[in-house]
PDB file of N, CA and C in Angstrom:
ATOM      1  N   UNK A   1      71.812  82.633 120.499  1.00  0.00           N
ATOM      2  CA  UNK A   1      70.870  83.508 119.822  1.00  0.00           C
ATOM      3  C   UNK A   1      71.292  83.630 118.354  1.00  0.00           C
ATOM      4  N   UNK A   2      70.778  83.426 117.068  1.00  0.00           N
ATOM      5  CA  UNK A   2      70.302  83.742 116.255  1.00  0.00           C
ATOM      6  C   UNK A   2      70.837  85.319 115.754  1.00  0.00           C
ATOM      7  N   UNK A   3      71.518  85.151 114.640  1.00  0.00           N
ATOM      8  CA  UNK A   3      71.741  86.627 113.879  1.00  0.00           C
ATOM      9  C   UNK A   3      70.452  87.070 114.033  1.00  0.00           C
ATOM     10  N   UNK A   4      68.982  86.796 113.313  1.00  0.00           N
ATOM     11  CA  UNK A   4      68.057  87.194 113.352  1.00  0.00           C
ATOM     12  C   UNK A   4      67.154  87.749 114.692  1.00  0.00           C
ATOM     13  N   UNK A   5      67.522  86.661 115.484  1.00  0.00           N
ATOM     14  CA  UNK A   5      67.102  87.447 117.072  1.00  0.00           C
ATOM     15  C   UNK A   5      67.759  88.537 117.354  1.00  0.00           C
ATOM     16  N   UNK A   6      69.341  88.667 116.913  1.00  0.00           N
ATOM     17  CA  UNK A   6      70.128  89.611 118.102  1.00  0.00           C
ATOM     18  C   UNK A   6      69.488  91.058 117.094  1.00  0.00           C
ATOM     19  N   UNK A   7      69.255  90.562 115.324  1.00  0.00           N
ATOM     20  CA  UNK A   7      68.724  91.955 115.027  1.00  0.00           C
ATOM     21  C   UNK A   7      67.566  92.547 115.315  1.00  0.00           C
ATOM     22  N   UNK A   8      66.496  91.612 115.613  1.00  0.00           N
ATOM     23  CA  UNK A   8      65.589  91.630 115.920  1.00  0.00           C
ATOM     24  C   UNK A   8      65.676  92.555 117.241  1.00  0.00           C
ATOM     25  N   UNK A   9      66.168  91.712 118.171  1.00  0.00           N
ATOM     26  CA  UNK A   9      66.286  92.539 119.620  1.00  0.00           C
ATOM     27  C   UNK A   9      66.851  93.924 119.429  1.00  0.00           C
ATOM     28  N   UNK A  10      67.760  94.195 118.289  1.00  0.00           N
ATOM     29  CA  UNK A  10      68.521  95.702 118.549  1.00  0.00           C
ATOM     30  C   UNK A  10      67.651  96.046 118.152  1.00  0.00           C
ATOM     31  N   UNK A  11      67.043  96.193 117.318  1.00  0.00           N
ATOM     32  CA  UNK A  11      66.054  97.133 116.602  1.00  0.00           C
ATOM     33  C   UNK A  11      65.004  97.331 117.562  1.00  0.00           C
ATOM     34  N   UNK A  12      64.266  96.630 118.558  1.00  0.00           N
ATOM     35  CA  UNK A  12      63.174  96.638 119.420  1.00  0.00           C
ATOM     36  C   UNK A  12      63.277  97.247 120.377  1.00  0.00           C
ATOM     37  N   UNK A  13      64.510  97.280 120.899  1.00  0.00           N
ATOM     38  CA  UNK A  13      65.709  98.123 121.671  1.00  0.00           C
ATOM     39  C   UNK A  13      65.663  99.590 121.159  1.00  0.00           C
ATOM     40  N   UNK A  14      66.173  99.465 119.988  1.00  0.00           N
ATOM     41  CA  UNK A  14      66.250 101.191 119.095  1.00  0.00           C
ATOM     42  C   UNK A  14      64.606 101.967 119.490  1.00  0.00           C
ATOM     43  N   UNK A  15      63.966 101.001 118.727  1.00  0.00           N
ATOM     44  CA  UNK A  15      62.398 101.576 118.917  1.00  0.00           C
ATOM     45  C   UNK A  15      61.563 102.325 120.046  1.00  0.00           C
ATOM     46  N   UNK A  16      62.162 101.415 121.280  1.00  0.00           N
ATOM     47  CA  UNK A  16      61.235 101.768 122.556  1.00  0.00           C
ATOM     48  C   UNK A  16      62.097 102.787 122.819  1.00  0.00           C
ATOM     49  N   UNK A  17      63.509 102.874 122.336  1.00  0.00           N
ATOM     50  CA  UNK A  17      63.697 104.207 123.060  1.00  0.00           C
ATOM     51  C   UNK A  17      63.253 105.414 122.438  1.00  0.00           C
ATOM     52  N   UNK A  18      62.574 105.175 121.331  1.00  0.00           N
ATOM     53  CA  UNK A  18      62.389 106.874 120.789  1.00  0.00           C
ATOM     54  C   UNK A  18      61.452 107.265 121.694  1.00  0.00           C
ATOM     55  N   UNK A  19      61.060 108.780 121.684  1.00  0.00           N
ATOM     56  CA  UNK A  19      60.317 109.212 122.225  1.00  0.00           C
ATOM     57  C   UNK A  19      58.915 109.090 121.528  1.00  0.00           C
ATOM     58  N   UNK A  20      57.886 109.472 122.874  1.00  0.00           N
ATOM     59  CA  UNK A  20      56.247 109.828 121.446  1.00  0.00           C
ATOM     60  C   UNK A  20      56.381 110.357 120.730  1.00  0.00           C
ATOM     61  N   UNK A  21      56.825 111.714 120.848  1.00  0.00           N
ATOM     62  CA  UNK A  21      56.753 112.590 119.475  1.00  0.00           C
ATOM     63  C   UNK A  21      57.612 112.077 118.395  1.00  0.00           C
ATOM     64  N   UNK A  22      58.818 111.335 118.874  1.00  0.00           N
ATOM     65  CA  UNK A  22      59.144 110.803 117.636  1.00  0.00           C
ATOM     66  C   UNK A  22      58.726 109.821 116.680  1.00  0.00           C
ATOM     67  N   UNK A  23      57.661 108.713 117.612  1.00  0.00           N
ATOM     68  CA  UNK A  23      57.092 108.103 117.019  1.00  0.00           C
ATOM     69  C   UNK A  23      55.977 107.958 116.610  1.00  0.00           C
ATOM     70  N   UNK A  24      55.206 109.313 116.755  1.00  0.00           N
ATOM     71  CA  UNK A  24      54.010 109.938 116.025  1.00  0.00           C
ATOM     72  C   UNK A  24      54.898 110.388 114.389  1.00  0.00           C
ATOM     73  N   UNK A  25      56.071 110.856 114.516  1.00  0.00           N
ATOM     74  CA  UNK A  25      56.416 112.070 113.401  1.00  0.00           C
ATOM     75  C   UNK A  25      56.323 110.634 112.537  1.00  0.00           C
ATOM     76  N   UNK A  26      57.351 109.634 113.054  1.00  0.00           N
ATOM     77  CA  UNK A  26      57.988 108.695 111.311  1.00  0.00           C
ATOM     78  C   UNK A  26      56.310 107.560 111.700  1.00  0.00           C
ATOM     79  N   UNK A  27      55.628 107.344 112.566  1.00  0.00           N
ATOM     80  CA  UNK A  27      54.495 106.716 111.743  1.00  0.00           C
ATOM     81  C   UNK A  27      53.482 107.432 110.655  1.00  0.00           C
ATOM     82  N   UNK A  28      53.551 108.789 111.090  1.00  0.00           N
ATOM     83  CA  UNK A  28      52.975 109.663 110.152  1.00  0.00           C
ATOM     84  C   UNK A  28      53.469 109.691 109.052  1.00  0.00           C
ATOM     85  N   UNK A  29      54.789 109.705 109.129  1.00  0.00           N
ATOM     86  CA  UNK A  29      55.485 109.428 107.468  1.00  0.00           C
ATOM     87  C   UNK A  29      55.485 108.449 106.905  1.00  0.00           C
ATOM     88  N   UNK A  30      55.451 107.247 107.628  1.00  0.00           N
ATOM     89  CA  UNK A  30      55.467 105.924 106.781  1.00  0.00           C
ATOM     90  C   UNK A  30      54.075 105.160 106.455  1.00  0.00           C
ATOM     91  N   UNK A  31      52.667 106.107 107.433  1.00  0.00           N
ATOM     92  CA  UNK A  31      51.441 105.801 106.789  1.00  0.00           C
ATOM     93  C   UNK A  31      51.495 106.727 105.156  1.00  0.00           C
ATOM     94  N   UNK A  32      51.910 108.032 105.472  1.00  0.00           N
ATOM     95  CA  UNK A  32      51.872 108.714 104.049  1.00  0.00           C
ATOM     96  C   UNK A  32      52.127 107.957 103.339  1.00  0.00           C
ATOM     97  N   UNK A  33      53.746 107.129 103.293  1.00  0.00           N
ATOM     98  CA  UNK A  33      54.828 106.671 101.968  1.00  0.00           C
ATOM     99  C   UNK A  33      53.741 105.405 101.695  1.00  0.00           C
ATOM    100  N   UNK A  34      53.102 104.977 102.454  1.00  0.00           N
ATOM    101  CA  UNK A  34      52.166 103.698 102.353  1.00  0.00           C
ATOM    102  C   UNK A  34      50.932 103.647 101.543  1.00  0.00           C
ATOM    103  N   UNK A  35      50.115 105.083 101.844  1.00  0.00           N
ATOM    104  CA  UNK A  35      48.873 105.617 101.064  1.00  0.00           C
ATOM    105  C   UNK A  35      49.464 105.833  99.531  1.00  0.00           C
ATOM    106  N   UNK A  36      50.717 106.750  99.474  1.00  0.00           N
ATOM    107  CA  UNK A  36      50.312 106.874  98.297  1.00  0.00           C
ATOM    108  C   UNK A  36      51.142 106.341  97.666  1.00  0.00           C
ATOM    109  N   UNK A  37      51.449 104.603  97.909  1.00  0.00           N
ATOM    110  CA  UNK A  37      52.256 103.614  97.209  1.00  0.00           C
ATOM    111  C   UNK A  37      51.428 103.213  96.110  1.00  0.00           C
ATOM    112  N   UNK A  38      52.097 102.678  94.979  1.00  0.00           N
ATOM    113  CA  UNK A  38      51.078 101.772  94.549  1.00  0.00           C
ATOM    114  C   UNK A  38      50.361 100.262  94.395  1.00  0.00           C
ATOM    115  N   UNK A  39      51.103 100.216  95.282  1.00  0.00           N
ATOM    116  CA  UNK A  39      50.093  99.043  95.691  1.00  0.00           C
ATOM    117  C   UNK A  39      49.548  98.923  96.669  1.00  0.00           C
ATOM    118  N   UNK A  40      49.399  99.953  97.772  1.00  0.00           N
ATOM    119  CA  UNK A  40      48.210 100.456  98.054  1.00  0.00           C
ATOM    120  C   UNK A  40      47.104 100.806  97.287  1.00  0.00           C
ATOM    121  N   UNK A  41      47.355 101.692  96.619  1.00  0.00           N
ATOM    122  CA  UNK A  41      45.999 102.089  95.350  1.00  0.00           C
ATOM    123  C   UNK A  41      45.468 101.284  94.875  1.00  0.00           C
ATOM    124  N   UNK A  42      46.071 100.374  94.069  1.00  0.00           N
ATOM    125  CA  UNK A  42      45.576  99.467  93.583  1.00  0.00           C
ATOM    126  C   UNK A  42      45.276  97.262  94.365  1.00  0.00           C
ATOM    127  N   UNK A  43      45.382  97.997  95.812  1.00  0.00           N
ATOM    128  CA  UNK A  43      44.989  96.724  97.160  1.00  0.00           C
ATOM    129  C   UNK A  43      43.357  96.922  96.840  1.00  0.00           C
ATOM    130  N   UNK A  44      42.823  95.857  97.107  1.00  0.00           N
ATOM    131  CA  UNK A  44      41.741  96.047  96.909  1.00  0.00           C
ATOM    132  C   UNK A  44      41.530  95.371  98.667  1.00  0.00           C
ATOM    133  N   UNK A  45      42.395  94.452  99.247  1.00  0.00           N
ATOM    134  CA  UNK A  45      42.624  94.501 100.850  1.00  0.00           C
ATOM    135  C   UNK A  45      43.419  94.666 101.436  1.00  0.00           C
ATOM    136  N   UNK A  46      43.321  94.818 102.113  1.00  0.00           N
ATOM    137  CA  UNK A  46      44.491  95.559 103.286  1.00  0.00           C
ATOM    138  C   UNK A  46      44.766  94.425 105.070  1.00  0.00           C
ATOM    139  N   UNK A  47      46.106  94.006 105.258  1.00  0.00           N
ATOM    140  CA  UNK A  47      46.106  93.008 106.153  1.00  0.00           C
ATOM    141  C   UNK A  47      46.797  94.267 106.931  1.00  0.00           C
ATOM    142  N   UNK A  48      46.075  94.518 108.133  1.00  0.00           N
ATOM    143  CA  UNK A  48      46.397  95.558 109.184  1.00  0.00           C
ATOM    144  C   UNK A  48      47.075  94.674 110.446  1.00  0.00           C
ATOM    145  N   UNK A  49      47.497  95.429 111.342  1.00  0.00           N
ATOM    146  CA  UNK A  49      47.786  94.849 112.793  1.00  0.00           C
ATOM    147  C   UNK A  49      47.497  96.236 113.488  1.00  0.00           C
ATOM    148  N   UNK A  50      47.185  95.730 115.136  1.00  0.00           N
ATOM    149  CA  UNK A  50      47.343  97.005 116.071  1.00  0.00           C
ATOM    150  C   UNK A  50      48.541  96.915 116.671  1.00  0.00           C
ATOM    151  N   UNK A  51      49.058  98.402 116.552  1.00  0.00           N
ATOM    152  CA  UNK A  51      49.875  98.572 117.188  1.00  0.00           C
ATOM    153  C   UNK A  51      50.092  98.339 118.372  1.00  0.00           C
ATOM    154  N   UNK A  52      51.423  97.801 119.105  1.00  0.00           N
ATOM    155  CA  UNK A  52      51.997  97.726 120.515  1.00  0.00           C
ATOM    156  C   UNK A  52      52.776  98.339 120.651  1.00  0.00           C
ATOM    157  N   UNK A  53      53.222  98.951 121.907  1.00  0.00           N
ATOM    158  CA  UNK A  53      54.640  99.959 122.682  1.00  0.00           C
ATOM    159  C   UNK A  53      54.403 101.141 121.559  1.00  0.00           C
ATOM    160  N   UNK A  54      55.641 100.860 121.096  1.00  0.00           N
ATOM    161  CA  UNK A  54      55.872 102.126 119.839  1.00  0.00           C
ATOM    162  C   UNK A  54      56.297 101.620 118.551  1.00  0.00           C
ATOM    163  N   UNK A  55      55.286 100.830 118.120  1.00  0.00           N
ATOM    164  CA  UNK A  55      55.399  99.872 116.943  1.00  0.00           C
ATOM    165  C   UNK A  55      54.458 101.020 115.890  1.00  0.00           C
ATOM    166  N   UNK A  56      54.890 100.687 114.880  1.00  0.00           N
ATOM    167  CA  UNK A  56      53.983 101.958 114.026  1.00  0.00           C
ATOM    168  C   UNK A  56      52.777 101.816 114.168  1.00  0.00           C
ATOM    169  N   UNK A  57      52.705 103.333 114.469  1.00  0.00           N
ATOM    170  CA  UNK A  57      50.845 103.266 114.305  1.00  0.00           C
ATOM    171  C   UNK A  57      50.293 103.326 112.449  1.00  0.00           C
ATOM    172  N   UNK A  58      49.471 102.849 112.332  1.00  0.00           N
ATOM    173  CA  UNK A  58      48.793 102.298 111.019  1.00  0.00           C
ATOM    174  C   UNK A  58      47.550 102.714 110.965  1.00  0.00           C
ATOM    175  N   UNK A  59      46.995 103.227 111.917  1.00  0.00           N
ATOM    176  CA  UNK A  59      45.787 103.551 111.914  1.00  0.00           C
ATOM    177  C   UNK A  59      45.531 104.922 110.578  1.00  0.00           C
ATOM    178  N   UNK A  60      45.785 105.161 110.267  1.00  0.00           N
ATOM    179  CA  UNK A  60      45.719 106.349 109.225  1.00  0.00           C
ATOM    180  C   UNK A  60      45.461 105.453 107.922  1.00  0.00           C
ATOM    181  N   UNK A  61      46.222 104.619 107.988  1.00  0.00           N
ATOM    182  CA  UNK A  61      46.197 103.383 106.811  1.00  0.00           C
ATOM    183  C   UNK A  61      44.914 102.870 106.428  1.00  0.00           C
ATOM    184  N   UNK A  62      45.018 102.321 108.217  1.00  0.00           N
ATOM    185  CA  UNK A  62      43.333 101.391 107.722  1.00  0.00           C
ATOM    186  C   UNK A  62      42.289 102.577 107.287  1.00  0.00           C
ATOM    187  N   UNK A  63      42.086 103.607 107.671  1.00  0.00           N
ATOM    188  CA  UNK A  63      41.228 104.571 107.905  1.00  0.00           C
ATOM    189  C   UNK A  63      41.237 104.856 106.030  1.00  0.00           C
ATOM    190  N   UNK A  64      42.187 105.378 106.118  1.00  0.00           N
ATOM    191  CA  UNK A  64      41.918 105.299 104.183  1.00  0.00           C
ATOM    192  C   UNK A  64      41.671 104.445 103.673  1.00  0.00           C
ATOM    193  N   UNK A  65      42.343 103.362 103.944  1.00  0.00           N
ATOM    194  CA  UNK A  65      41.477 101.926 103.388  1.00  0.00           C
ATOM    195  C   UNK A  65      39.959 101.905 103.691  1.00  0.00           C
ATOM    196  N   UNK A  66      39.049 102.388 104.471  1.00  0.00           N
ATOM    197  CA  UNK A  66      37.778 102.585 104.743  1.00  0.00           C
ATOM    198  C   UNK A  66      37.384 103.081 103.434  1.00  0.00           C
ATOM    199  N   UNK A  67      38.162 104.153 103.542  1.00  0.00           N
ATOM    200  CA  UNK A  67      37.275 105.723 102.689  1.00  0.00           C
ATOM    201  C   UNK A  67      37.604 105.183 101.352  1.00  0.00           C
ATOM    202  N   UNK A  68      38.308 104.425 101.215  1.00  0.00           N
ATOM    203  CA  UNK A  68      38.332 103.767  99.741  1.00  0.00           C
ATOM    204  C   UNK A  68      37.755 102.360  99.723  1.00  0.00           C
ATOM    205  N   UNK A  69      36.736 102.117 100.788  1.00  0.00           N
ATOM    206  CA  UNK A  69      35.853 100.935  99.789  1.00  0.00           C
ATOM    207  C   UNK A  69      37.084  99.811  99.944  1.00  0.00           C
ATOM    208  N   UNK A  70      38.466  99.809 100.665  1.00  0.00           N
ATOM    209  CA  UNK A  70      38.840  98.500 100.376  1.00  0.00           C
ATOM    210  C   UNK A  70      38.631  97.705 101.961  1.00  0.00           C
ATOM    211  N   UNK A  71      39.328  96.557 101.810  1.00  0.00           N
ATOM    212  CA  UNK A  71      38.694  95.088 102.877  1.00  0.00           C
ATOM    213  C   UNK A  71      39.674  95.782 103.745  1.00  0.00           C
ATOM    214  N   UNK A  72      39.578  95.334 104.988  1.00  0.00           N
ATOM    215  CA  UNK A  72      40.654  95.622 106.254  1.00  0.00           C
ATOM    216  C   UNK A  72      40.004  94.112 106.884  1.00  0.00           C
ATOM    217  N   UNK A  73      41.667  93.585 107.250  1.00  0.00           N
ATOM    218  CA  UNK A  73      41.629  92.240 107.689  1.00  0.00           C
ATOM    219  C   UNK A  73      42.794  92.588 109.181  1.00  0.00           C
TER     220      UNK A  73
END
């Protein structure tokens, strides 16, 4: 295995174990730190994914990307 796999795997490892509420709190924070980046503001598209397990949710993201008129891919 690969340095990159075994980090890969710890971290995927770390993830599933948080709980929901924990991973409602930091996707909520890291859609915030995301909205009001700037290069968000100034994206005129936006390359989204859906979330799996407890992979960040983004949906707050795309959703402002709506309300601002930009592309969601």
């Amino acid at each position: 295995m690969t340095a990159k796999q075994q980090i890969r795997k710890k971290y995927k490892t770390l993830r599933n174990e948080m709980s929901d509420s924990e991973v409602r709190e930091k996707s909520d924070q890291i859609c915030k730190n995301i909205i009001s980046s700037e290069l968000f503001q100034n994206a005129e598209k936006i390359l989204a994914y859906a979330p799996l397990g407890n992979e960040v949710d983004i949906r707050p993201v795309i959703e402002e990307g709506w309300r601002q008129n930009k592309r969601i891919a």
